[in-house]
C-alpha atoms as a PDB file:
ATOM      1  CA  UNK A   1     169.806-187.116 -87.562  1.00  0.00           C
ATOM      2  CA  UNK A   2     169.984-188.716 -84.112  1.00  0.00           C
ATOM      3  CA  UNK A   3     169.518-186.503 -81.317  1.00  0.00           C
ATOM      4  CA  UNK A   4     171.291-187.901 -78.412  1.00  0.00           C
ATOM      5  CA  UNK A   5     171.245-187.243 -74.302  1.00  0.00           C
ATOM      6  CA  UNK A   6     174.274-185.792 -73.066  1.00  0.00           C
ATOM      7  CA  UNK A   7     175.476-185.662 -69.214  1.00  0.00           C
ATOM      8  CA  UNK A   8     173.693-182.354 -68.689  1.00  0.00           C
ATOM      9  CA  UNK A   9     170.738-183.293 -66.131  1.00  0.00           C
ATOM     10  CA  UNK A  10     167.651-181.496 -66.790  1.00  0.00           C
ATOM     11  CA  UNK A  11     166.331-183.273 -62.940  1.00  0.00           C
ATOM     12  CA  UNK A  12     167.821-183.924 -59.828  1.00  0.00           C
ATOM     13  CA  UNK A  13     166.979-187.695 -59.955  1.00  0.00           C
ATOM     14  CA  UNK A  14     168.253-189.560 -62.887  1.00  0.00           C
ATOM     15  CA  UNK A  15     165.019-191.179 -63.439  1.00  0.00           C
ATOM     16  CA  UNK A  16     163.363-188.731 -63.981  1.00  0.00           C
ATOM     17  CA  UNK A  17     166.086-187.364 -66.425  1.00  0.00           C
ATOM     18  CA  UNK A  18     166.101-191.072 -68.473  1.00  0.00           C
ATOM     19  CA  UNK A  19     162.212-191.346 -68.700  1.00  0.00           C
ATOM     20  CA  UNK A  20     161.974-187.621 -69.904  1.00  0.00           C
ATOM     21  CA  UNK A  21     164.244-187.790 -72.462  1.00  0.00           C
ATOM     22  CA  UNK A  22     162.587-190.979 -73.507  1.00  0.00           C
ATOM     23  CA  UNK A  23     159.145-189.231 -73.744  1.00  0.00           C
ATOM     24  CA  UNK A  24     161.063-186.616 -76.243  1.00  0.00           C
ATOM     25  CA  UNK A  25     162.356-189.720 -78.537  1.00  0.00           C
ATOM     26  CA  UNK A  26     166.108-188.867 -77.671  1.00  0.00           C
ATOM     27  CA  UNK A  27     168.564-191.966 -77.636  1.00  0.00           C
ATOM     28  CA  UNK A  28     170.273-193.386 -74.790  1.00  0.00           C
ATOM     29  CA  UNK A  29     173.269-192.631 -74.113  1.00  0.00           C
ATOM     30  CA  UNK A  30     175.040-195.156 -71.987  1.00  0.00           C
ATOM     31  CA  UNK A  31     177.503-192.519 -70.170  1.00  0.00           C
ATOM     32  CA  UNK A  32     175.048-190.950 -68.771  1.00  0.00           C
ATOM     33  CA  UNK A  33     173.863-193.200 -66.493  1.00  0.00           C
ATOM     34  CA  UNK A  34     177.392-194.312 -66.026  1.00  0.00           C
ATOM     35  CA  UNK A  35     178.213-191.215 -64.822  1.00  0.00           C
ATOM     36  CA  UNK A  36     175.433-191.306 -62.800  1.00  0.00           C
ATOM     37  CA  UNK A  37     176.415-194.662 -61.260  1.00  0.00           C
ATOM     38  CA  UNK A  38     179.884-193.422 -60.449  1.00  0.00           C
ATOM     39  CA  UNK A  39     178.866-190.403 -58.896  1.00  0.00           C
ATOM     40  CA  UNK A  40     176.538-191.991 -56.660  1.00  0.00           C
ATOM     41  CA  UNK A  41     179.018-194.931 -55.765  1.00  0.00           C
ATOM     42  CA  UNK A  42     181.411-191.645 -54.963  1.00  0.00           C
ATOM     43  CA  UNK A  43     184.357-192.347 -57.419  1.00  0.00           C
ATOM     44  CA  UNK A  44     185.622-191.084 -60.814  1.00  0.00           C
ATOM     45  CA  UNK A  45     184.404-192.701 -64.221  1.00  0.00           C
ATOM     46  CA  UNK A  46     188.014-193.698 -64.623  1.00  0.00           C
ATOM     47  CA  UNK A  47     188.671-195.226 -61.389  1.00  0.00           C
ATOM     48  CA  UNK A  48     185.300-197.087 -61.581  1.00  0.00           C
ATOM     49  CA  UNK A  49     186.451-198.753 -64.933  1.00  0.00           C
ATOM     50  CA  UNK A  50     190.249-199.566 -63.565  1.00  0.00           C
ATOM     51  CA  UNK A  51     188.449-201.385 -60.682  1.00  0.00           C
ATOM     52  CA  UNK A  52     186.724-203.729 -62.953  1.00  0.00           C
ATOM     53  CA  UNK A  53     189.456-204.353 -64.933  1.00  0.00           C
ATOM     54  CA  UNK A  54     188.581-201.784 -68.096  1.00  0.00           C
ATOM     55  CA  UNK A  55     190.508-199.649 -69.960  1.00  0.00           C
ATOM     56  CA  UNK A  56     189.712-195.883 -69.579  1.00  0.00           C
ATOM     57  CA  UNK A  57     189.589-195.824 -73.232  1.00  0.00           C
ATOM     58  CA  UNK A  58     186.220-197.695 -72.820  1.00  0.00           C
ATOM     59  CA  UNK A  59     184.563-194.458 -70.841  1.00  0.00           C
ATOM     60  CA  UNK A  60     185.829-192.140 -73.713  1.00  0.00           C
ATOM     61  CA  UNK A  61     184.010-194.811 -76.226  1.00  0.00           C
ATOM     62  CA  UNK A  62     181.465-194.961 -74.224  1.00  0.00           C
ATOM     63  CA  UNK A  63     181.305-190.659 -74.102  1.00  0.00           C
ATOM     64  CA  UNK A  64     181.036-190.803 -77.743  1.00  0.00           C
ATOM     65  CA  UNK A  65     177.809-193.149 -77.764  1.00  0.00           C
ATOM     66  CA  UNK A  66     179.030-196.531 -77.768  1.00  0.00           C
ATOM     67  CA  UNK A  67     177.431-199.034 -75.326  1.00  0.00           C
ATOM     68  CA  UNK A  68     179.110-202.046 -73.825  1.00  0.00           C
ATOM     69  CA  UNK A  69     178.044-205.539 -74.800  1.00  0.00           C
ATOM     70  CA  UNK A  70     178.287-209.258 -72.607  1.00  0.00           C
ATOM     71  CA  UNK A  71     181.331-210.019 -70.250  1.00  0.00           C
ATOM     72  CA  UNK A  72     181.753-206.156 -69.991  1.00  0.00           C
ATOM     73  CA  UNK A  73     178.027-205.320 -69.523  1.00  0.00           C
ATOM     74  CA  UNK A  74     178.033-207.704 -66.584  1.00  0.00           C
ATOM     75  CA  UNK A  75     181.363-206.495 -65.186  1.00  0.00           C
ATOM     76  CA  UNK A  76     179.754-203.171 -65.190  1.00  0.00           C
ATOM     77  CA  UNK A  77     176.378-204.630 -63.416  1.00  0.00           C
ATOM     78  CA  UNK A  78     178.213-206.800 -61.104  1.00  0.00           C
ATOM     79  CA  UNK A  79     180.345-203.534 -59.748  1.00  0.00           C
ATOM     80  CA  UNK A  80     177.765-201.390 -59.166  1.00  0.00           C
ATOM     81  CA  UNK A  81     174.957-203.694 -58.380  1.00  0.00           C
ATOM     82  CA  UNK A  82     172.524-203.544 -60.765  1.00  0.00           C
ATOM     83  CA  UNK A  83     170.358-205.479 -63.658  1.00  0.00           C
ATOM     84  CA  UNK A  84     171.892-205.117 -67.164  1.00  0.00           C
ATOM     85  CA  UNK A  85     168.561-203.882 -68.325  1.00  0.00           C
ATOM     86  CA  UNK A  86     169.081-200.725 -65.948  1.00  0.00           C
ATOM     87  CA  UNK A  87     172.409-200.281 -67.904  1.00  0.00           C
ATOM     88  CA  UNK A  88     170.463-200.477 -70.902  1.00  0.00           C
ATOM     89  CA  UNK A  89     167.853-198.082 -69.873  1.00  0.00           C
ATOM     90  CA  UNK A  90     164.845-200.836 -70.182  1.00  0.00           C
ATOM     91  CA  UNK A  91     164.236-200.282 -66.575  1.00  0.00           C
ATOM     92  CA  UNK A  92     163.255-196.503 -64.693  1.00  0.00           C
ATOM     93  CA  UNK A  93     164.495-197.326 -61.707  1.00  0.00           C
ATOM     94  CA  UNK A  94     167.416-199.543 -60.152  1.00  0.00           C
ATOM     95  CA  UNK A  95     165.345-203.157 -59.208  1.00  0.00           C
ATOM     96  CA  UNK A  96     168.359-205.087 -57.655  1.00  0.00           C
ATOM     97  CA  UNK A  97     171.310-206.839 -58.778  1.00  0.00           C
ATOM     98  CA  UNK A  98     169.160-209.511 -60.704  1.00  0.00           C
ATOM     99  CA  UNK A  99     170.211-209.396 -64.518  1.00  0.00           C
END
């Protein structure tokens, strides 16, 4: 059974939240850091996803555990100005817009 980590923070910092649920050998769950993303940037997960050209049926796939893949993984780097390997949770913390 995979145990997976849900939007509910156990830190302040998102980092902190990522690494420690990597430590317990829980999976990555996209929409969190997503979320984060938007809420930081100050808009909703929907209106983030309009703006670069997704369907809001992509957050709710994304909610359920899938991850986004190439053109969309960029889109998604591009708008909020980070690597694709932050998206992907191989980096702790946010090191540019570089992918």
């Amino acid at each position: 059974m995979m145990n997976l980590v849900y939007s509910q923070y156990l830190f302040d910092d998102f980092g902190e939240h990522l690494c420690f649920a990597q430590k317990l050998g829980l999976t990555f769950v996209f929409y969190d850091l997503y979320s984060e993303l938007c809420k930081v940037k100050g808009v909703s997960l929907s209106r983030a996803a309009e703006s670069m050209g997704l369907s809001r049926t992509s957050v709710v796939k994304w909610k359920a555990g899938s991850v986004p893949t190439g053109a969309t993984l960029n889109k998604i780097a591009a708008y909020f100005g980070v690597s694709t390997d932050y998206l992907l949770g191989n980096e702790q913390k946010n090191k540019g817009s570089g992918n």
